[in-house]
Protein backbone atom coordinates (compact mmCIF):
# COMPACT_ATOMS: atom_id res chain seq x y z
CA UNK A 1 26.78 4.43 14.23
CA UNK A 2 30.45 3.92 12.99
CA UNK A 3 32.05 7.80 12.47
CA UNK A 4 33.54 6.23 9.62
CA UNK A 5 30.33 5.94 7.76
CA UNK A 6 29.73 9.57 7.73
CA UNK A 7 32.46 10.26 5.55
CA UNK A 8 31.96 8.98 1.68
CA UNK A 9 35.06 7.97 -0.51
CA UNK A 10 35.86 10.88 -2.42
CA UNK A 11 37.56 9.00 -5.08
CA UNK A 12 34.06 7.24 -5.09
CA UNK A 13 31.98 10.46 -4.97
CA UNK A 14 33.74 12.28 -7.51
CA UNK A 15 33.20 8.47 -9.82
CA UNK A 16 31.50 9.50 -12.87
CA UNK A 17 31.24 12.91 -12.41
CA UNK A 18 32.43 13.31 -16.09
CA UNK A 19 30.23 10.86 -18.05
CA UNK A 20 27.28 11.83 -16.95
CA UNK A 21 25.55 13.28 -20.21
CA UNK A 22 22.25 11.97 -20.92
CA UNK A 23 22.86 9.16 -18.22
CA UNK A 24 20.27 9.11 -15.84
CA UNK A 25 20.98 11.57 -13.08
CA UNK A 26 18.52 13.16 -10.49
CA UNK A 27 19.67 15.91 -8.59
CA UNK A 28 17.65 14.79 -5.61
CA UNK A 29 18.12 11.54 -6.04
CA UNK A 30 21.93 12.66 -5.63
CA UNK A 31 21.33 15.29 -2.57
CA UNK A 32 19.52 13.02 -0.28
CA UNK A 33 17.68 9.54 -1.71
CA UNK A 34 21.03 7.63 -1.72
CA UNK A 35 21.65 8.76 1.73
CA UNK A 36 18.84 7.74 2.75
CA UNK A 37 19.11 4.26 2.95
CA UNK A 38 21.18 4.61 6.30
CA UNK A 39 18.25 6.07 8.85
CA UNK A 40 20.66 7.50 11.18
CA UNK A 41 22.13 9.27 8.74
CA UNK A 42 22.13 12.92 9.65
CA UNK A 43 21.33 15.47 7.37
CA UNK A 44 19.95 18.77 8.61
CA UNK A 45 19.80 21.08 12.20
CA UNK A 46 17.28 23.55 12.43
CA UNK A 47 17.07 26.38 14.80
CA UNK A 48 13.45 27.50 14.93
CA UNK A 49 12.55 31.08 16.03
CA UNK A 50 11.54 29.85 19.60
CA UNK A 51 15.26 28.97 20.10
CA UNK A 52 14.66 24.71 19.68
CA UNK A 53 16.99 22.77 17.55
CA UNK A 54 15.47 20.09 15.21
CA UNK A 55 17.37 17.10 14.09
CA UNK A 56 16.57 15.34 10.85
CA UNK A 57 18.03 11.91 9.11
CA UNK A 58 18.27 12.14 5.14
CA UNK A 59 15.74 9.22 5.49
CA UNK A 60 13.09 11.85 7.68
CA UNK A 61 13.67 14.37 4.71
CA UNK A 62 12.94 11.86 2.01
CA UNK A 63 10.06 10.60 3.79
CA UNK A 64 8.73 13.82 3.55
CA UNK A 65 9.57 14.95 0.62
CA UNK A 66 8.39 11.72 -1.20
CA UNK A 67 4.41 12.69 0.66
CA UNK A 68 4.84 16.10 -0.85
CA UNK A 69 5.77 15.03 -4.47
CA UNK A 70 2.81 13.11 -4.60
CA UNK A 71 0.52 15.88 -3.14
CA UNK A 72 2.33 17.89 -5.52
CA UNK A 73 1.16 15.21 -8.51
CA UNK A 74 -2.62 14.78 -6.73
CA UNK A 75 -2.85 18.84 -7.67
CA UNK A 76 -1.76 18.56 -11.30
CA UNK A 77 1.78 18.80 -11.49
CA UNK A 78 3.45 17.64 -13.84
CA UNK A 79 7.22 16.89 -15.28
CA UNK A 80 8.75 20.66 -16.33
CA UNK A 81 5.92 22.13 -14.55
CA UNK A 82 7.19 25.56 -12.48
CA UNK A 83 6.57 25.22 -8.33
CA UNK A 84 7.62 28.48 -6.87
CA UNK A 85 9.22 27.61 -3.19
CA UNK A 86 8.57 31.17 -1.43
CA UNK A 87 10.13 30.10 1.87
CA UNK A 88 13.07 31.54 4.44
CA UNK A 89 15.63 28.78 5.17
CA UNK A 90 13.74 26.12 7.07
CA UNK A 91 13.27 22.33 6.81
CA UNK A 92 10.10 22.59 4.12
CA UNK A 93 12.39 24.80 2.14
CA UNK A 94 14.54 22.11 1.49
CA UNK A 95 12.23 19.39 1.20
CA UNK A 96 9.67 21.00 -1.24
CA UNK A 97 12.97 21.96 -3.39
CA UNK A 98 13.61 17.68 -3.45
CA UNK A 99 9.70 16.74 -3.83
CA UNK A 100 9.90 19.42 -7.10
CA UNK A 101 13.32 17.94 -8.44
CA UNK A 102 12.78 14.06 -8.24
CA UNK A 103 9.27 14.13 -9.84
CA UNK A 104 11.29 16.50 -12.94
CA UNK A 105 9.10 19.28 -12.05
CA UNK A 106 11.06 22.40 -11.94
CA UNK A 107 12.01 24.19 -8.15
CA UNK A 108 12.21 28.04 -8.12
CA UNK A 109 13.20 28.76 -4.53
CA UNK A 110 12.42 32.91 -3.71
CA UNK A 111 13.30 34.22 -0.66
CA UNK A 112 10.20 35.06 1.77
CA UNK A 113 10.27 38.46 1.50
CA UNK A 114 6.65 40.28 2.17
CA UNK A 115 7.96 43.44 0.68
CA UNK A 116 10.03 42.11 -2.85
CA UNK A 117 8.73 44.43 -5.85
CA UNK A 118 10.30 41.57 -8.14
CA UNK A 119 8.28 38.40 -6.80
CA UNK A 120 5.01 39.28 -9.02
CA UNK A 121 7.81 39.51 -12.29
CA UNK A 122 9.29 36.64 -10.93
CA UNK A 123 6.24 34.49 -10.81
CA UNK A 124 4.90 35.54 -14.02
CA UNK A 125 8.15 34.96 -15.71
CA UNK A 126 8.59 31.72 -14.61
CA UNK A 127 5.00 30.34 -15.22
CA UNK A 128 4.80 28.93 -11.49
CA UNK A 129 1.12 26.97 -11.85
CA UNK A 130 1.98 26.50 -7.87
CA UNK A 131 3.35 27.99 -4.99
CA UNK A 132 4.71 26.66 -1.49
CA UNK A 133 4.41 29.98 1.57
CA UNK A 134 4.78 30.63 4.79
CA UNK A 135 2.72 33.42 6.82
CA UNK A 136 5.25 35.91 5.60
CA UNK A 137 4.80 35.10 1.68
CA UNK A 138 1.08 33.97 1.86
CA UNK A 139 0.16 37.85 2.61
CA UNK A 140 1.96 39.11 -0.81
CA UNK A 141 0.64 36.33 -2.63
CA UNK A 142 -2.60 36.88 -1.94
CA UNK A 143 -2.37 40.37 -3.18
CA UNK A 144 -0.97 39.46 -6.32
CA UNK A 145 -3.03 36.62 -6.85
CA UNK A 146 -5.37 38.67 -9.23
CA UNK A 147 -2.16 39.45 -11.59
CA UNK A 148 -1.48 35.68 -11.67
CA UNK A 149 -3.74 34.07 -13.60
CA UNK A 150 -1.57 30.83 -14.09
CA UNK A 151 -1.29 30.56 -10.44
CA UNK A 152 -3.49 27.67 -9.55
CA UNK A 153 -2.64 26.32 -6.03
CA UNK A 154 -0.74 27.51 -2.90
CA UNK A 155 0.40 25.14 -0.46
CA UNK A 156 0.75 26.64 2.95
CA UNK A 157 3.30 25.39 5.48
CA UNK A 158 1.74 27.52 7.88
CA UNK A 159 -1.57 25.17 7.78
CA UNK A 160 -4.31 27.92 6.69
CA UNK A 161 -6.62 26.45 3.87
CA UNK A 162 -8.88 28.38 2.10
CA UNK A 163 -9.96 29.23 -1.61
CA UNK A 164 -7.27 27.05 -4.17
CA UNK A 165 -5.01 27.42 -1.01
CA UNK A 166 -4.10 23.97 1.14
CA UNK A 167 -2.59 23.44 4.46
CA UNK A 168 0.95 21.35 4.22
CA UNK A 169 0.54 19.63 7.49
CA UNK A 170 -3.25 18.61 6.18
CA UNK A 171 -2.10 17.64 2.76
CA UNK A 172 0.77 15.72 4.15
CA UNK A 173 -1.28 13.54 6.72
CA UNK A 174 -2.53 10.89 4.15
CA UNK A 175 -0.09 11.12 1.20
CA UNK A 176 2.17 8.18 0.85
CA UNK A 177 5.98 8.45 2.20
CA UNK A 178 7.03 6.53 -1.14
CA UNK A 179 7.82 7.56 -4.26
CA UNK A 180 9.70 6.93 -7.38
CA UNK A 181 11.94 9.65 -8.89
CA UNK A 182 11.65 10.39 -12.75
CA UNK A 183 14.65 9.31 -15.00
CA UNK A 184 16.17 12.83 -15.45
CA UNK A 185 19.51 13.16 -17.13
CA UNK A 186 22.49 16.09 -15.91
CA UNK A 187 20.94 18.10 -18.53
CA UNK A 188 17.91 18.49 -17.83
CA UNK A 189 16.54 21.55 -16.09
CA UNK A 190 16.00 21.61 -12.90
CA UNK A 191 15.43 25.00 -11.14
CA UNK A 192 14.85 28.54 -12.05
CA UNK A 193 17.10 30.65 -9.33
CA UNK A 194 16.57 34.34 -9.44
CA UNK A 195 18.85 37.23 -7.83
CA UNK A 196 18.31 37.06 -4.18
CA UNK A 197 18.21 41.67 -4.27
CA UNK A 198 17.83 43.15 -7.73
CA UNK A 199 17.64 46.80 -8.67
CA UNK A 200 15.34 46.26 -11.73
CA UNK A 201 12.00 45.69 -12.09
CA UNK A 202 12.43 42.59 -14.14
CA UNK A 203 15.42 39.83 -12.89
CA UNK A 204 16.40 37.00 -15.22
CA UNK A 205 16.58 33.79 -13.74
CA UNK A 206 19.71 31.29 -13.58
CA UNK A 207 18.85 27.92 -14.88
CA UNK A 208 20.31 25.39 -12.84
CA UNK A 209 20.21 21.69 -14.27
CA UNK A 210 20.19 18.59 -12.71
CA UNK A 211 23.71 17.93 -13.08
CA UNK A 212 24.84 21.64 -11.81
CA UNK A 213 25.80 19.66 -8.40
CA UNK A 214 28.87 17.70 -10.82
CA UNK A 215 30.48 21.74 -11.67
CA UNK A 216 30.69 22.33 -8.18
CA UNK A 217 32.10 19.77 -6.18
CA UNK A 218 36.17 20.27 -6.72
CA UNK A 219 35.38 23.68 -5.72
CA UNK A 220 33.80 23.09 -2.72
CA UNK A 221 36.33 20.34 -1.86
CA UNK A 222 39.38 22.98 -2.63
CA UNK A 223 37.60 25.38 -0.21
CA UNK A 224 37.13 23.59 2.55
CA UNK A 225 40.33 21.85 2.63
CA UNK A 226 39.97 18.10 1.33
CA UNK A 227 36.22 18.38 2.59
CA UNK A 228 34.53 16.45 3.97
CA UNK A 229 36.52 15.42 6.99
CA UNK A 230 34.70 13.26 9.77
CA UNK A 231 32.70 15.42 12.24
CA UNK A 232 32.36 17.91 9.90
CA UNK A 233 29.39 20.43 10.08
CA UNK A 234 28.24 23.37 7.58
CA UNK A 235 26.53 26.85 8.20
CA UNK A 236 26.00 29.96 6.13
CA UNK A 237 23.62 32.90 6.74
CA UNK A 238 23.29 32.71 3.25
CA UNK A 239 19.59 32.08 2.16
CA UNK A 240 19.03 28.93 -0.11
CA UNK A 241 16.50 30.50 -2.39
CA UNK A 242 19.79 32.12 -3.99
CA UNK A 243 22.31 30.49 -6.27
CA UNK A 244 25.36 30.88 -4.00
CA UNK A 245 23.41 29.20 -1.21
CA UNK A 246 22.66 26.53 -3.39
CA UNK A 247 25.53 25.69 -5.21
CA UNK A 248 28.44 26.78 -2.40
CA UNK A 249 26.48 25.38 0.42
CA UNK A 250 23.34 22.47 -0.38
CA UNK A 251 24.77 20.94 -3.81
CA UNK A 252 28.10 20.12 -2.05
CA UNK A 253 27.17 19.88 1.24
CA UNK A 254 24.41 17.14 0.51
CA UNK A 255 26.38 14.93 -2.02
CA UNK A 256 29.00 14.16 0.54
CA UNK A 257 26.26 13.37 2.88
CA UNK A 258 27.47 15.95 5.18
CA UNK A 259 24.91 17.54 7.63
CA UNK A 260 24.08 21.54 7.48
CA UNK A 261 23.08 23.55 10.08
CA UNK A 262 19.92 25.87 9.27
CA UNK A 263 19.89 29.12 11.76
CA UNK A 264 19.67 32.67 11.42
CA UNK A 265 21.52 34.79 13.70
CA UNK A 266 19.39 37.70 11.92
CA UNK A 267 22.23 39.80 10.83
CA UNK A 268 23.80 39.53 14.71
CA UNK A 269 27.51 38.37 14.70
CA UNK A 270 27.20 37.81 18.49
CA UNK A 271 24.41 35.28 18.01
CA UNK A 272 26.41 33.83 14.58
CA UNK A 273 29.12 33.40 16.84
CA UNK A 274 26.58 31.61 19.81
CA UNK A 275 25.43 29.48 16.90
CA UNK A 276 29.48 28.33 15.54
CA UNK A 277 29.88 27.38 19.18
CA UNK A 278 26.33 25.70 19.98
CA UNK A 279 26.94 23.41 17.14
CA UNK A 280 30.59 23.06 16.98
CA UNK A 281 30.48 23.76 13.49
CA UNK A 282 33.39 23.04 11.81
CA UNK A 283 32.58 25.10 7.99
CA UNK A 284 31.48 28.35 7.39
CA UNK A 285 30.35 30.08 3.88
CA UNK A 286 29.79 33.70 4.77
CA UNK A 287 29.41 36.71 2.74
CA UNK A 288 32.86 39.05 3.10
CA UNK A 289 30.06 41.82 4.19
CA UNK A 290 28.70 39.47 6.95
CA UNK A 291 32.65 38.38 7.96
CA UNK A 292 33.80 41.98 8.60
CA UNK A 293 30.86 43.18 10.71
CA UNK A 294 31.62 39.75 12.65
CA UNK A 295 35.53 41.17 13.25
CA UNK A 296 34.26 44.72 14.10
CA UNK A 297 31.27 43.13 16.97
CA UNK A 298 34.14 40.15 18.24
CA UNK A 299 37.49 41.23 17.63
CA UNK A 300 38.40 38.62 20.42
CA UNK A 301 36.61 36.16 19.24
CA UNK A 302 38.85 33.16 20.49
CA UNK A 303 38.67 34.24 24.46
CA UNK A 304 35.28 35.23 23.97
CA UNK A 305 33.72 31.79 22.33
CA UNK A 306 35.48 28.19 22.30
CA UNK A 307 34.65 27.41 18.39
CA UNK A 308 35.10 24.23 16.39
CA UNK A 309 35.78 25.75 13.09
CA UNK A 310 37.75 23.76 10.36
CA UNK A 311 37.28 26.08 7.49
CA UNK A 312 36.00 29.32 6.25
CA UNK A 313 34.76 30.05 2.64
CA UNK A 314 33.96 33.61 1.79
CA UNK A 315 31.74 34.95 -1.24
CA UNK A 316 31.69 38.37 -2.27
CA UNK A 317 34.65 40.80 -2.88
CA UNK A 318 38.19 39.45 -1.69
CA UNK A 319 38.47 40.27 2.32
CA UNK A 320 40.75 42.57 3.34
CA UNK A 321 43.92 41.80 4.71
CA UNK A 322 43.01 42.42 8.12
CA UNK A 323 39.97 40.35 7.89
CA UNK A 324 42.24 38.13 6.57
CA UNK A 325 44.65 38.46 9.04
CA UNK A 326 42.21 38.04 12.24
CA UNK A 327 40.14 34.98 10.82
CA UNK A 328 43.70 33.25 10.79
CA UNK A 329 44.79 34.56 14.38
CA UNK A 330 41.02 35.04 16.05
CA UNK A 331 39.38 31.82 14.64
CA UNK A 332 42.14 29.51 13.45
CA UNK A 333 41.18 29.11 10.01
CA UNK A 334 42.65 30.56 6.33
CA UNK A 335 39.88 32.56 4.48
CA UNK A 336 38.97 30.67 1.14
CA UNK A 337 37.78 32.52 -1.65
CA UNK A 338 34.60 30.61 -3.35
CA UNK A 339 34.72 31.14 -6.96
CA UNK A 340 31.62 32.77 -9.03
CA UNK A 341 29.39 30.59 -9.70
CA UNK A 342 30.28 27.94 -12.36
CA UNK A 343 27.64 25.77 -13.35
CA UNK A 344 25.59 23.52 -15.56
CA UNK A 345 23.20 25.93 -17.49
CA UNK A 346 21.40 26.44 -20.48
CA UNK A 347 22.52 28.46 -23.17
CA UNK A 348 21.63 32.47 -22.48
CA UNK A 349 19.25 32.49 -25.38
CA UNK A 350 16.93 29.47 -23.98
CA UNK A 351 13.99 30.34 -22.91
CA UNK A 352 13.46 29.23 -19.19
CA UNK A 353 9.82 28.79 -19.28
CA UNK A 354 10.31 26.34 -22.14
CA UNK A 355 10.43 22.37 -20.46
CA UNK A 356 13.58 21.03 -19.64
C-alpha cells in the first residue's frame, strides 16, 4: 500500500468542520466507516496480557462493530438508548463504543474497575438498559444487579452466558457484518463520559455529542506538530473510558485515520518505554504524573532504548522544567501542553438521561 495514502489532506479533513450544524454527521461514521473502505487500512495494535500484538484494519473494526450494533438492536436497543461499555482499553472497548454511536444509541465507556464505589451511581444515573463486561466488571455487576432494575442485558466479552447475560463471541457468530448508520447530526448526543477517579459518591457525567470530534482537532494538530505526519503512530496509558482519552487521543487520532497503539505497561515506565520502542511509536499523550515517574525510573533513556518518538503531549499540571528539560535532551521531543478539554456539549442544565 502507497505510504502516501495513510496520510489524509488536512486542508480536506479539517473541510467543513464549521458548517456542520444539523448536517448529518456520525461520530463513528467519522472515526472509522470512511476509513474503512481501504481494507489495509490500519487502525489499531493491541498488546494482550499474554504479551501478543494484534493488528486490526478500520475495515476488521467496522466489520465488527456493524455485527454488534445489530445484536445490540436484536436485544431492544434503540436510538438514545444508554449502553454502558464497562471495559479496560482493548479492541471490544472500542468497537462496542462505534456499534453504540452509529445506530444513535448513546456509549458510556467506565473503566473496568471491580472495586469503583461510583459505578452503581453511575449506572443508575445514566439509565444504561445494557451493559458490555469483561471478567473483571461482570463480578461487580452481578452484585449490583439487584439495585438496577433498568438493567436488562449484559453482554459478556469474556463468553459466559447465563440469566439476561450473553456471550459476545456467541452473539457475534451469526449477526450480520453490515449495517447502516442512523442520520445523526453534530448535535446530537452521543456519549455520557464520567470522571475516570471521583471523591464523591455521586459523579456527573460529561455529555459528549457527535460532533465533539470537530472542537478537537486544531488542538490535537497544534500538539503534535502539524499531525499527522506519514508513519506516524499514537499511545497513551490513558484509559478511553475517560474524556481525555477520548477526545486527546481516539477523536483525533481516528479522524486522520492514524493507527493507535492499545498497551498497558501497568504503571511500569520500563515496560512504557519497551512498548515506545517495540512499536516505534512516534506520539505520546501521557499524564505529567506518569512522565515524571518515567524520568525518575530512565533518566538515560536515549542510551538505554532506541525510540521513534515525534511528539509528546502532556495532560495534567504543566511539567516541570526539568521534565521539561530531559524529554527535550533524553527523548528528542518538546513537551506539548494539551488544553482542558473543549468540546461540543450540552448546556449544564440538560438533563443527560433525556434523548439526544
Amino acid at each position: 500500500m502507497n505510504p502516501e495514502k495513510m496520510i489524509p489532506d488536512q486542508k480536506q479533513a479539517h473541510a467543513g468542520c464549521t458548517r456542520q450544524g444539523a448536517q448529518p454527521f456520525n461520530l463513528a461514521v467519522d472515526l472509522c466507516q470512511r476509513w474503512a473502505a481501504d481494507r489495509g487500512r490500519l487502525a489499531l495494535y493491541y498488546d494482550d496480557p499474554d504479551g501478543r500484538t494484534w493488528a486490526y484494519s478500520f475495515w476488521d473494526l467496522q466489520r465488527e462493530a456493524n455485527r454488534l450494533s445489530n445484536v445490540l438492536a436484536a436485544l431492544g436497543t434503540l436510538a438514545g438508548d444508554r449502553v454502558a461499555i464497562i471495559l479496560p482499553p482493548r479492541p471490544e472497548a472500542l468497537i462496542a463504543q462505534l456499534a453504540a454511536c452509529q445506530m444513535g444509541a448513546i456509549a458510556v465507556p467506565m473503566a473496568s474497575d471491580p472495586v469503583d464505589p461510583a459505578m452503581a451511581h453511575r449506572l443508575r444515573d445514566s439509565a444504561a438498559h445494557l451493559a458490555i463486561v469483561d471478567a473483571s466488571s461482570r463480578s461487580q455487576i452481578d452484585a449490583l444487579r439487584q439495585q438496577l432494575p433498568l438493567l436488562r442485558q449484559i453482554i459478556d466479552v469474556a463468553g459466559e452466558a447465563g440469566d439476561g447475560i450473553h456471550s459476545w463471541p456467541r452473539v457475534r457468530e451469526h449477526a450480520s457484518p453490515r449495517y447502516t448508520p442512523l442520520a445523526t447530526t453534530a448535535d446530537d448526543l452521543a456519549m455520557l463520559v464520567y470522571p475516570d477517579k471521583t471523591n464523591v459518591g455521586a459523579p456527573q457525567a460529561l455529555p459528549l455529542t457527535h460532533g465533539a470530534v470537530l472542537a478537537v482537532l486544531g488542538e490535537h494538530v497544534e500538539a503534535h506538530d502539524a499531525f499527522p505526519q506519514t508513519g506516524d503512530l499514537l499511545w497513551s496509558p490513558i484509559d478511553w473510558a475517560s474524556a481525555v482519552g477520548l477526545t486527546s487521543v481516539v477523536f483525533p487520532t481516528w479522524h486522520f485515520g492514524v493507527p493507535l497503539l492499545a498497551a498497558n505497561p501497568g504503571g511500569d515506565p520500563h515496560r512504557a518505554f519497551a512498548l515506545l520502542e517495540k512499536h516505534a511509536v512516534r506520539n505520546a499523550v501521557v499524564t505529567t504524573e506518569t512522565l515524571s515517574a518515567m524520568m525518575v525510573s530512565v533518566p538515560n533513556a536515549r542510551s538505554a532504548y532506541d525510540l521513534e518518538l515525534r511528539t509528546l503531549a502532556c495532560t495534567g499540571e504543566p511539567p516541570s522544567q526539568p521534565v521539561v528539560r530531559w524529554a527535550r535532551e533524553q527523548l528528542g521531543v518538546t513537551i506539548r501542553q494539551t488544553p482542558a478539554v473543549g468540546l461540543t456539549m450540552r448546556q449544564e442544565n440538560d438533563d443527560p438521561r433525556q434523548a439526544g
